[in-house]
Protein backbone atom coordinates (compact mmCIF):
# COMPACT_ATOMS: atom_id res chain seq x y z
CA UNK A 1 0.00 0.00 0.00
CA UNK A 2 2.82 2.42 0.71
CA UNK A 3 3.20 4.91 3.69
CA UNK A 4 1.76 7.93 1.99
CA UNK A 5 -1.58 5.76 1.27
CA UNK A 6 -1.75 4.47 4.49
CA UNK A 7 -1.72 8.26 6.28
CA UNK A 8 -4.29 9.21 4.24
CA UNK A 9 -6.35 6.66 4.76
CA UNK A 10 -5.76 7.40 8.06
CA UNK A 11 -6.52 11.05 8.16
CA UNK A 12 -9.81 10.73 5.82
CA UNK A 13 -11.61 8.20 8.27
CA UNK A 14 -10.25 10.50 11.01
CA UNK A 15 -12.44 13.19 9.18
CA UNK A 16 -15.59 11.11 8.69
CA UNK A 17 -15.30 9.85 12.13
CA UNK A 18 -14.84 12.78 14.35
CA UNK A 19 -15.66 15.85 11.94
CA UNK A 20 -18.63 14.92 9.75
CA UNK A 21 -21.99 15.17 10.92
CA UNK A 22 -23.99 13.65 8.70
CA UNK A 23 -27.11 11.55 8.75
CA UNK A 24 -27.41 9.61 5.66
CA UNK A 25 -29.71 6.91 7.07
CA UNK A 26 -28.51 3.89 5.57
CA UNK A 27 -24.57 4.56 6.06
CA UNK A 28 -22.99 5.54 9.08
CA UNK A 29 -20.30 7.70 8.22
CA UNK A 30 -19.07 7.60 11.30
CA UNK A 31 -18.51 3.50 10.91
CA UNK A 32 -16.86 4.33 7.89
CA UNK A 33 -14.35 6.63 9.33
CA UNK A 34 -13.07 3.84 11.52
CA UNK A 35 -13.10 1.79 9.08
CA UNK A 36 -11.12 3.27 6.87
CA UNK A 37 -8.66 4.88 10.16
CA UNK A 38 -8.29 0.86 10.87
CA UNK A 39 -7.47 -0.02 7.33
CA UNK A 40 -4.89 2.85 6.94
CA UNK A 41 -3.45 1.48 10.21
CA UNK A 42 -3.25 -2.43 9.05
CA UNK A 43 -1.89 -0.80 5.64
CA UNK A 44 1.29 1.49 7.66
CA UNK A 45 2.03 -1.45 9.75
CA UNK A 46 2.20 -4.18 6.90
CA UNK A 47 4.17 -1.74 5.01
CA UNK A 48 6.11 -0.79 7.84
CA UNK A 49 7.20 -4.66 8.54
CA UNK A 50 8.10 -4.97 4.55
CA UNK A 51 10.55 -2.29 4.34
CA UNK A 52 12.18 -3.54 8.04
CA UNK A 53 12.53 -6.59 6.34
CA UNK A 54 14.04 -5.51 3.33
CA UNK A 55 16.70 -3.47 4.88
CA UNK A 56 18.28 -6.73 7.04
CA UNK A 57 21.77 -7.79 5.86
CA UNK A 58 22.25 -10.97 3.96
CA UNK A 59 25.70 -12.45 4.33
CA UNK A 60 26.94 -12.73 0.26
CA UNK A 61 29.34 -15.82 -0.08
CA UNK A 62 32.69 -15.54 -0.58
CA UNK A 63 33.96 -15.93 -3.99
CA UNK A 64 36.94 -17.52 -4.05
CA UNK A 65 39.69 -17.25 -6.51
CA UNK A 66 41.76 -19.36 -8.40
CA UNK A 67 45.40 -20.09 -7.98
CA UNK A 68 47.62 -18.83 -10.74
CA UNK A 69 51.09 -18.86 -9.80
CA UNK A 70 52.64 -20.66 -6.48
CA UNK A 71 56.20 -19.74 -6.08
CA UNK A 72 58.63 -20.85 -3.19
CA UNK A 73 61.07 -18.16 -1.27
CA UNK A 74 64.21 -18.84 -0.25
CA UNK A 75 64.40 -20.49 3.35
CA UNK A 76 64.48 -18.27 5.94
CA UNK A 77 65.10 -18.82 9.87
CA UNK A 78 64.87 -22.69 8.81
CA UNK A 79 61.35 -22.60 7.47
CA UNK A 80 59.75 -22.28 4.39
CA UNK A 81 58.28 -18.85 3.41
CA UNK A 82 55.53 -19.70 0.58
CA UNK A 83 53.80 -16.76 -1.02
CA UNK A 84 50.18 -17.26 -2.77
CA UNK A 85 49.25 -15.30 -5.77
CA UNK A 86 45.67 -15.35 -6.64
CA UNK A 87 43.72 -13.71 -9.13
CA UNK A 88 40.09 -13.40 -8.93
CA UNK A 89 37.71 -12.14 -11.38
CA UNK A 90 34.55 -10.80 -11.76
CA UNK A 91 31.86 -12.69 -13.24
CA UNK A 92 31.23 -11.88 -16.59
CA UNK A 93 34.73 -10.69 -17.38
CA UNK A 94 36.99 -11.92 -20.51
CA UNK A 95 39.36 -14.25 -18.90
């Protein structure tokens, strides 16, 4: 419904509840007021929920990338030093 549907909706059955004063016989506008005051309510909050949920964060995956080169270093200290090159692209990239 949206937030700007659900004030007025919300302000026009405030009107026919509390500021019209009119006897139509078959229709009470005052009924209708709340009505519609209660439907712009149900409308805000439903919207309201939808656009809380939509805002959460969704962890993405981790892409990972693919090895390209794996060179050794020289020894040093008596251990191995071992340096990773990777190169990761985007999808939809020319390889």
């Amino acid at each position: 419904m949206g937030i700007g549907a659900g004030i007025f909706l919300i302000a026009i059955g405030a009107i026919f509840a509390f500021a019209v004063d009119a006897n139509l016989g078959w229709l009470n506008v005052n009924v209708v007021g709340w009505v519609l005051m209660l439907t712009g309510v149900v409308g805000l909050l439903i919207t309201l929920h939808f656009w809380n949920r939509r805002r959460t964060v969704v962890a993405t995956p981790v892409r990972q990338g693919r090895v390209v080169a794996d060179r050794v270093v020289p020894v040093q200290d008596d251990r191995v030093v071992r340096e990773e090159y990777r190169e990761v692209r985007r999808p939809g990239y020319p390889a």
